[in-house]
Protein backbone atom coordinates (compact mmCIF):
# COMPACT_ATOMS: atom_id res chain seq x y z
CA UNK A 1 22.52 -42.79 43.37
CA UNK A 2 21.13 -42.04 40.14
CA UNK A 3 21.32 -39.08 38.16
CA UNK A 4 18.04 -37.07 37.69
CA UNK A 5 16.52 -37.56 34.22
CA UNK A 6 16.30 -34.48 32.90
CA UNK A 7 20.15 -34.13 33.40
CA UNK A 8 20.28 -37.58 31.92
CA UNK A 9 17.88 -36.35 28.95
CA UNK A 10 20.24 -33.13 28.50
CA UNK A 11 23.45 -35.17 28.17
CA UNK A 12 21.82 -37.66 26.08
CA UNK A 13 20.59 -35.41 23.54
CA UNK A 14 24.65 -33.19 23.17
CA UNK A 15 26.44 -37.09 22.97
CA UNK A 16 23.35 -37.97 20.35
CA UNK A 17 23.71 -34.88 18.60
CA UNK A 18 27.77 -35.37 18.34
CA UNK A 19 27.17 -38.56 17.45
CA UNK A 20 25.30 -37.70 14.92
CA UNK A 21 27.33 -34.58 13.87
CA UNK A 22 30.56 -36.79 13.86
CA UNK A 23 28.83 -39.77 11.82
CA UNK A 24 27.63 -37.35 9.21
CA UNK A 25 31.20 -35.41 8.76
CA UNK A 26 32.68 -38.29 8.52
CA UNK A 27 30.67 -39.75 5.54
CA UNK A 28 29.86 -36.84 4.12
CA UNK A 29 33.99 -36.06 3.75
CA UNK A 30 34.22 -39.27 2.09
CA UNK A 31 30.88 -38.97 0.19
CA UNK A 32 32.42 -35.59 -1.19
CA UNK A 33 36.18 -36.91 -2.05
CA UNK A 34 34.75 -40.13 -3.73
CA UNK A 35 32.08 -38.88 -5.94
CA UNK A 36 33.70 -37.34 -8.79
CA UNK A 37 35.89 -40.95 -9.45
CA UNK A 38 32.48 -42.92 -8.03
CA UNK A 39 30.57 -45.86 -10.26
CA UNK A 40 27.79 -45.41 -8.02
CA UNK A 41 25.73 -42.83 -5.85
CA UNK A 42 22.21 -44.34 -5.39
CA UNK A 43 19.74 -43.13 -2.31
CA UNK A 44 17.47 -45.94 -0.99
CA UNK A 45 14.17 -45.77 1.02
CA UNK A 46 12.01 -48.94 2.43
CA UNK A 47 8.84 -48.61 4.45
CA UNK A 48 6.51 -51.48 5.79
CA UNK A 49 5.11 -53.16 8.86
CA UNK A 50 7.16 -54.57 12.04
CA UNK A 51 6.11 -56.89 14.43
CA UNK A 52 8.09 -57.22 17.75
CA UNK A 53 8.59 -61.27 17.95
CA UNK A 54 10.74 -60.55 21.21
CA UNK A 55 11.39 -57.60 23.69
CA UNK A 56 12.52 -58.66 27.03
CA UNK A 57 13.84 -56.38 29.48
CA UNK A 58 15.05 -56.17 33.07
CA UNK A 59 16.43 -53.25 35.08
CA UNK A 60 18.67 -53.31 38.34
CA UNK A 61 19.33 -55.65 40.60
CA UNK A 62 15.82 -56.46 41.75
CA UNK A 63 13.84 -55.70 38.52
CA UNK A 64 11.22 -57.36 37.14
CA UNK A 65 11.40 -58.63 33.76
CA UNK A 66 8.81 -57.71 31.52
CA UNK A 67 8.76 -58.98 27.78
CA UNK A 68 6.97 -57.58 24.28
CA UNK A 69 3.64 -59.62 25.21
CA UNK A 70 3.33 -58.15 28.42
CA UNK A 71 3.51 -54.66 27.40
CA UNK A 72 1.38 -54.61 24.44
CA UNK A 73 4.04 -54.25 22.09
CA UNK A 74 2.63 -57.70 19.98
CA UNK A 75 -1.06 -56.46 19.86
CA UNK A 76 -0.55 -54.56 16.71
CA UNK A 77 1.69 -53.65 14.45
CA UNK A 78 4.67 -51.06 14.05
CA UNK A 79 5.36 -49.03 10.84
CA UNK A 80 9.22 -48.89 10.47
CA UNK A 81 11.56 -47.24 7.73
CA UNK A 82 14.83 -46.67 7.00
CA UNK A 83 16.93 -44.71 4.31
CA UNK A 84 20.63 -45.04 3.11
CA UNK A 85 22.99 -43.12 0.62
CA UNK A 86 25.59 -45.64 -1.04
CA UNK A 87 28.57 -44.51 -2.70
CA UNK A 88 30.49 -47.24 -5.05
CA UNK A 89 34.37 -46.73 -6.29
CA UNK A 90 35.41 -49.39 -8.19
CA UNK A 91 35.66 -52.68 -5.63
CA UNK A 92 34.55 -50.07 -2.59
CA UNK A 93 30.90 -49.18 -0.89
CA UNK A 94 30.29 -47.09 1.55
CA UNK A 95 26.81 -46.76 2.37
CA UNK A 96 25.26 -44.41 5.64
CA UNK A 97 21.87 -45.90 7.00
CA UNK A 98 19.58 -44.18 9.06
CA UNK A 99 17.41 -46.89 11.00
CA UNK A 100 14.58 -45.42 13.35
CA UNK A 101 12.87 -47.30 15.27
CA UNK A 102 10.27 -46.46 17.93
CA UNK A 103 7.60 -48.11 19.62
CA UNK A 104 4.84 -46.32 22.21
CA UNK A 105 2.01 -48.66 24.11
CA UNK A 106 -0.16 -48.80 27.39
CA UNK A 107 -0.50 -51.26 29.61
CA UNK A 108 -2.03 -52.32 33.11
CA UNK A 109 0.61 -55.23 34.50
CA UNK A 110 -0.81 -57.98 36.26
CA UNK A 111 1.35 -57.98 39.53
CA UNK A 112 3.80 -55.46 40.83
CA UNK A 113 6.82 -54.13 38.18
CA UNK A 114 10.11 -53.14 39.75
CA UNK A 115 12.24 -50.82 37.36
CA UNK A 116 15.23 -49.76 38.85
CA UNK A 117 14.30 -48.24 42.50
CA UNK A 118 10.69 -47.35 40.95
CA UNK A 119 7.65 -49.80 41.68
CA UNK A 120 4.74 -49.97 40.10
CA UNK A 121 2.19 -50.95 41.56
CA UNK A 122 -0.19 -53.89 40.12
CA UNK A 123 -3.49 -52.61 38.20
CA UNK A 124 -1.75 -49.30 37.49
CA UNK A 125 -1.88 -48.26 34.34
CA UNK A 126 1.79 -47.83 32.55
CA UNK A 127 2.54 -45.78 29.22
CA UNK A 128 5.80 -47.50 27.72
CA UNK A 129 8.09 -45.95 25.39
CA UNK A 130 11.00 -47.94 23.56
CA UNK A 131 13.21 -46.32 21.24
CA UNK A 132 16.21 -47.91 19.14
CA UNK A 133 17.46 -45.43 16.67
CA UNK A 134 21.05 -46.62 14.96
CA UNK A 135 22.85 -44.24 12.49
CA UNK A 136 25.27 -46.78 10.37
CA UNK A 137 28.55 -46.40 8.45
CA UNK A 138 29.24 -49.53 6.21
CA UNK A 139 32.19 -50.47 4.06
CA UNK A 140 32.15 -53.67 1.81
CA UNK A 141 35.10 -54.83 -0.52
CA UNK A 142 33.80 -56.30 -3.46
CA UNK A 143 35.34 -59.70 -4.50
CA UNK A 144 33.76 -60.24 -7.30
CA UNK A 145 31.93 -57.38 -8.95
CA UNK A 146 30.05 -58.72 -11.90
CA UNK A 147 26.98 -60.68 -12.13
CA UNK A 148 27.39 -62.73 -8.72
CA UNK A 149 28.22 -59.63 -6.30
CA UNK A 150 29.88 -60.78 -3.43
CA UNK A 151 31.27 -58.32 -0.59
CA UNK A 152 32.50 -58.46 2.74
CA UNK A 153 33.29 -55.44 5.09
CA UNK A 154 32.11 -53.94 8.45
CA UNK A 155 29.54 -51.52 9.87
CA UNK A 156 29.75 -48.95 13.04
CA UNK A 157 26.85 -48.33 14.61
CA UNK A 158 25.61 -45.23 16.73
CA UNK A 159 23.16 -46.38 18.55
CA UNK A 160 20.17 -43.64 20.92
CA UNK A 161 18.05 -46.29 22.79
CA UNK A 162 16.02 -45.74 25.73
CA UNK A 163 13.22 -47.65 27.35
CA UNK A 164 10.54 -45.61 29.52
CA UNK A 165 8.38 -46.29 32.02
CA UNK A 166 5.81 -44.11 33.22
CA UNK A 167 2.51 -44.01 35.40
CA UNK A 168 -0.49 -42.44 33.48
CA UNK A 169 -1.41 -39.81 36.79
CA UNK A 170 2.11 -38.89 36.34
CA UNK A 171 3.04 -39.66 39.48
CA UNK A 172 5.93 -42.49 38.91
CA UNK A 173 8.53 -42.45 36.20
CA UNK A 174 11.42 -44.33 35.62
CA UNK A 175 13.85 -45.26 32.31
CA UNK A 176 17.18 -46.26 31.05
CA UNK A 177 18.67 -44.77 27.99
CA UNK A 178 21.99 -45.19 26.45
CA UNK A 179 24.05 -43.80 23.42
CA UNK A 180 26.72 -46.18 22.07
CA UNK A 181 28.71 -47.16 19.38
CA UNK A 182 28.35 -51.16 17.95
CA UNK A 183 30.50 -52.21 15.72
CA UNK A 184 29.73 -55.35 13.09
CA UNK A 185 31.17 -57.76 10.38
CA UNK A 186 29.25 -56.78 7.26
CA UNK A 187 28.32 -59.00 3.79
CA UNK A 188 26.06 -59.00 1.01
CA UNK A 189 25.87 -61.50 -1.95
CA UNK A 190 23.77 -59.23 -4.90
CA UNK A 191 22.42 -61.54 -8.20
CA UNK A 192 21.92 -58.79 -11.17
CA UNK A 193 21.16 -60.80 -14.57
CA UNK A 194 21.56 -58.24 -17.39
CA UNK A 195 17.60 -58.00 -17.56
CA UNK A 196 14.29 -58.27 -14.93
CA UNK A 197 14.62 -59.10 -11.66
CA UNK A 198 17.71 -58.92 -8.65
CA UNK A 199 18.04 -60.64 -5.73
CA UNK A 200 20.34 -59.64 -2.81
CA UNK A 201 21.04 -60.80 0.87
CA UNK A 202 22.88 -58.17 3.10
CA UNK A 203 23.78 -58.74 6.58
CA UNK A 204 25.61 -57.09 9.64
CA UNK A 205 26.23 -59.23 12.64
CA UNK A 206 28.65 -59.25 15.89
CA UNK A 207 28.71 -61.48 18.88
CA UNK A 208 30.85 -61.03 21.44
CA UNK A 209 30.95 -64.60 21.95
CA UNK A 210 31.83 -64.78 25.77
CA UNK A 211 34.96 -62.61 25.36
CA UNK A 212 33.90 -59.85 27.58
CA UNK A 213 33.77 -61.81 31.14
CA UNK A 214 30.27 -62.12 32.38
CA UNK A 215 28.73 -59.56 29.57
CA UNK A 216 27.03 -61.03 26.67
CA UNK A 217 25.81 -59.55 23.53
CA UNK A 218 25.20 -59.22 20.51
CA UNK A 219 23.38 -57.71 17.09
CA UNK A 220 22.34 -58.82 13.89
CA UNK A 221 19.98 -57.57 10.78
CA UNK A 222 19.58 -59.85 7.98
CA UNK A 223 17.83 -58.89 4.80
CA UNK A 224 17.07 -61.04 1.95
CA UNK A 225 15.54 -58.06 -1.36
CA UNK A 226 13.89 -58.54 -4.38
CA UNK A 227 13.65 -55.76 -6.82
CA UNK A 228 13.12 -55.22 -10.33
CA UNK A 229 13.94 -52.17 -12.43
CA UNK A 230 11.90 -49.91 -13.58
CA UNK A 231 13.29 -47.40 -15.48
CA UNK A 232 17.48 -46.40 -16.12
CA UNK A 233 17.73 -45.00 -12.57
CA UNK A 234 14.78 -46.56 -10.48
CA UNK A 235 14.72 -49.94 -8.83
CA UNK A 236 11.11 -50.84 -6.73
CA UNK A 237 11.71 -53.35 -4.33
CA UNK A 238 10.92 -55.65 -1.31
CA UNK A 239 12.17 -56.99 1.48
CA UNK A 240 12.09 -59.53 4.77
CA UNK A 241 14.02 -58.42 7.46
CA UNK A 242 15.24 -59.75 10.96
CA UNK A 243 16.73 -57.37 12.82
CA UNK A 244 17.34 -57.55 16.75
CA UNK A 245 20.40 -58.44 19.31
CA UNK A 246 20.72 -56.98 23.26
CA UNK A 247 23.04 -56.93 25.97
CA UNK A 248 23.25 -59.21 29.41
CA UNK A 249 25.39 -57.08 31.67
CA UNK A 250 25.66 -58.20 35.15
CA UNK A 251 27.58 -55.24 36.74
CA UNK A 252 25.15 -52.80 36.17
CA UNK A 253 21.69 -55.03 36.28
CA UNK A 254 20.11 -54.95 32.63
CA UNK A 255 19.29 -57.85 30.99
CA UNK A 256 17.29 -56.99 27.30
CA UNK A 257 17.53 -58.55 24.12
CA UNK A 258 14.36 -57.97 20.69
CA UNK A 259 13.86 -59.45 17.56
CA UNK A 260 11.99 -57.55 15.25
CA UNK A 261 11.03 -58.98 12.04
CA UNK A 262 9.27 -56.93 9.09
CA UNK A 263 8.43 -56.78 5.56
CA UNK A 264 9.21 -53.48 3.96
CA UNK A 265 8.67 -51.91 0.19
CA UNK A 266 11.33 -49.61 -1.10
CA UNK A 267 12.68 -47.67 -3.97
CA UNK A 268 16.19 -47.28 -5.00
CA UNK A 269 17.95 -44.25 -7.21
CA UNK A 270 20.96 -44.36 -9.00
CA UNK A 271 21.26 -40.36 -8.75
CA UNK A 272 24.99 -40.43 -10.57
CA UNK A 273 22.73 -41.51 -13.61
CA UNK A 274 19.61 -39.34 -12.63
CA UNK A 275 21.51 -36.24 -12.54
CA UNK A 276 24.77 -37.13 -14.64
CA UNK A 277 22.93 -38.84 -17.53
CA UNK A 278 26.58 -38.45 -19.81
CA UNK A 279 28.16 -40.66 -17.34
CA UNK A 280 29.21 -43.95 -18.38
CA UNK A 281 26.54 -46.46 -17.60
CA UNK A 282 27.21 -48.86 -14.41
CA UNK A 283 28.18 -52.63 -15.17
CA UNK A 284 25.55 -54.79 -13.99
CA UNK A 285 26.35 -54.85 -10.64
CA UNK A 286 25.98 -51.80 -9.87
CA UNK A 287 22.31 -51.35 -10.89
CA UNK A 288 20.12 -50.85 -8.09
């Protein structure tokens, strides 16, 4: 027997909001105790379009699978963003990442769509809603910090999803939603010449690589940046992005795995030299 959603909803939102709350103490405790001996402090934002290249998803025992094509989810675009604070101590980062993601369409399926122990019937029209919000905690250790920038680390991951289906006469609703933590192996390899342009690939991936009985998983966001300085503090940039993974877990009946791959524009600040100009300047690493 399920639990009624708005119970669900209510204990959703407190373990979000902990999440969240415990996430932020966390990094801001470390933010605070690192900065006055910190190299770096720098605040980045990217913006751009999305485009779902994969969404499947299936739901109980009997559920139907549905994927991104079906549901309207590759019929236009999705404008997606994300912002980070990064804090660099010598041969240490620690960056936070806030990652939204949400995606809202409306759809008439072409034959019936089982969701748990709700049916829809064919020709009804649906409204969708697909959420995937992660709030990230990163650590690299540098190897070499100098020109060539080479780090490896990890990342946890709080992760709010839900996926929601429900009848436009409001007569049929149904969803799954979830709040976990993900963790990750983390690296980036960062080019900075002393002058014009950087290049940098980052990347967080796990697998659990069939370790975990019949449940398989996994998650993954690759980025390869290319940014350019424009003034002491202030980096523009761009970047592609693939970011997806999902979860096949028999015992309780969901099957979903995305890829979403973008191309975003973004701006970084090095605010320990916008707001401590007296500070000593960062080697060329550390520009951003």
């Amino acid at each position: 027997m399920q639990c009624p959603f708005h119970v669900r909803f209510k204990i959703s939102k407190l373990c979000l909001e902990a999440g969240r709350i415990a996430l932020a103490s966390v990094t801001g405790l470390a933010l605070w105790c690192g900065y006055a001996e910190a190299q770096t402090f720098t605040f980045r934002y990217e913006t751009g379009p999305a485009y779902v290249a994969q969404n499947d998803n299936r739901y109980g025992a009997t559920g139907t699978t549905f994927t991104a094509d079906e549901v309207g989810q590759q019929d236009t675009l999705v404008r997606i963003q994300r912002a980070s604070v990064e804090l660099g101590l010598s041969r240490h980062t620690l960056t936070l990442t806030y990652i939204p993601f949400g995606a809202q369409t409306r759809f008439t399926p072409g034959s019936d769509l089982q969701f748990y122990d709700t049916r829809f019937a064919v020709g009804q029209p649906l409204a969708l809603r697909y959420l995937f919000d992660g709030y990230r905690l990163s650590y690299l250790f540098h190897l070499r910090p100098h020109q060539w920038d080479i780090g490896f680390g990890g990342s946890a991951q709080v992760r709010s999803a839900q996926v929601a289906l429900t009848s436009l006469d409001g007569t049929r609703f149904e969803d799954e939603g979830d709040i976990g933590l993900v963790g990750a192996l983390k690296a980036r390899v960062r080019w900075t010449p002393a002058t014009g342009p950087w290049v940098e690939v980052d990347a967080d991936a796990l697998s659990t690589f069939g370790l975990l009985g019949d449940t398989t998983g996994g998650i993954y966001d690759v980025a390869l940046s290319l940014g350019h300085p424009v003034s002491d503090p202030v980096d523009l940039y761009v970047t592609a992005r693939l970011y997806g993974g999902g979860a096949d877990i028999p015992d309780q009946n969901i099957d979903n795995w995305a890829n979403i791959v973008s191309a975003t524009a973004g701006v970084s600040v090095a605010l320990d030299r916008l707001f401590s100009p007296s500070r000593t300047p960062a080697p060329p690493r550390q520009r951003q």
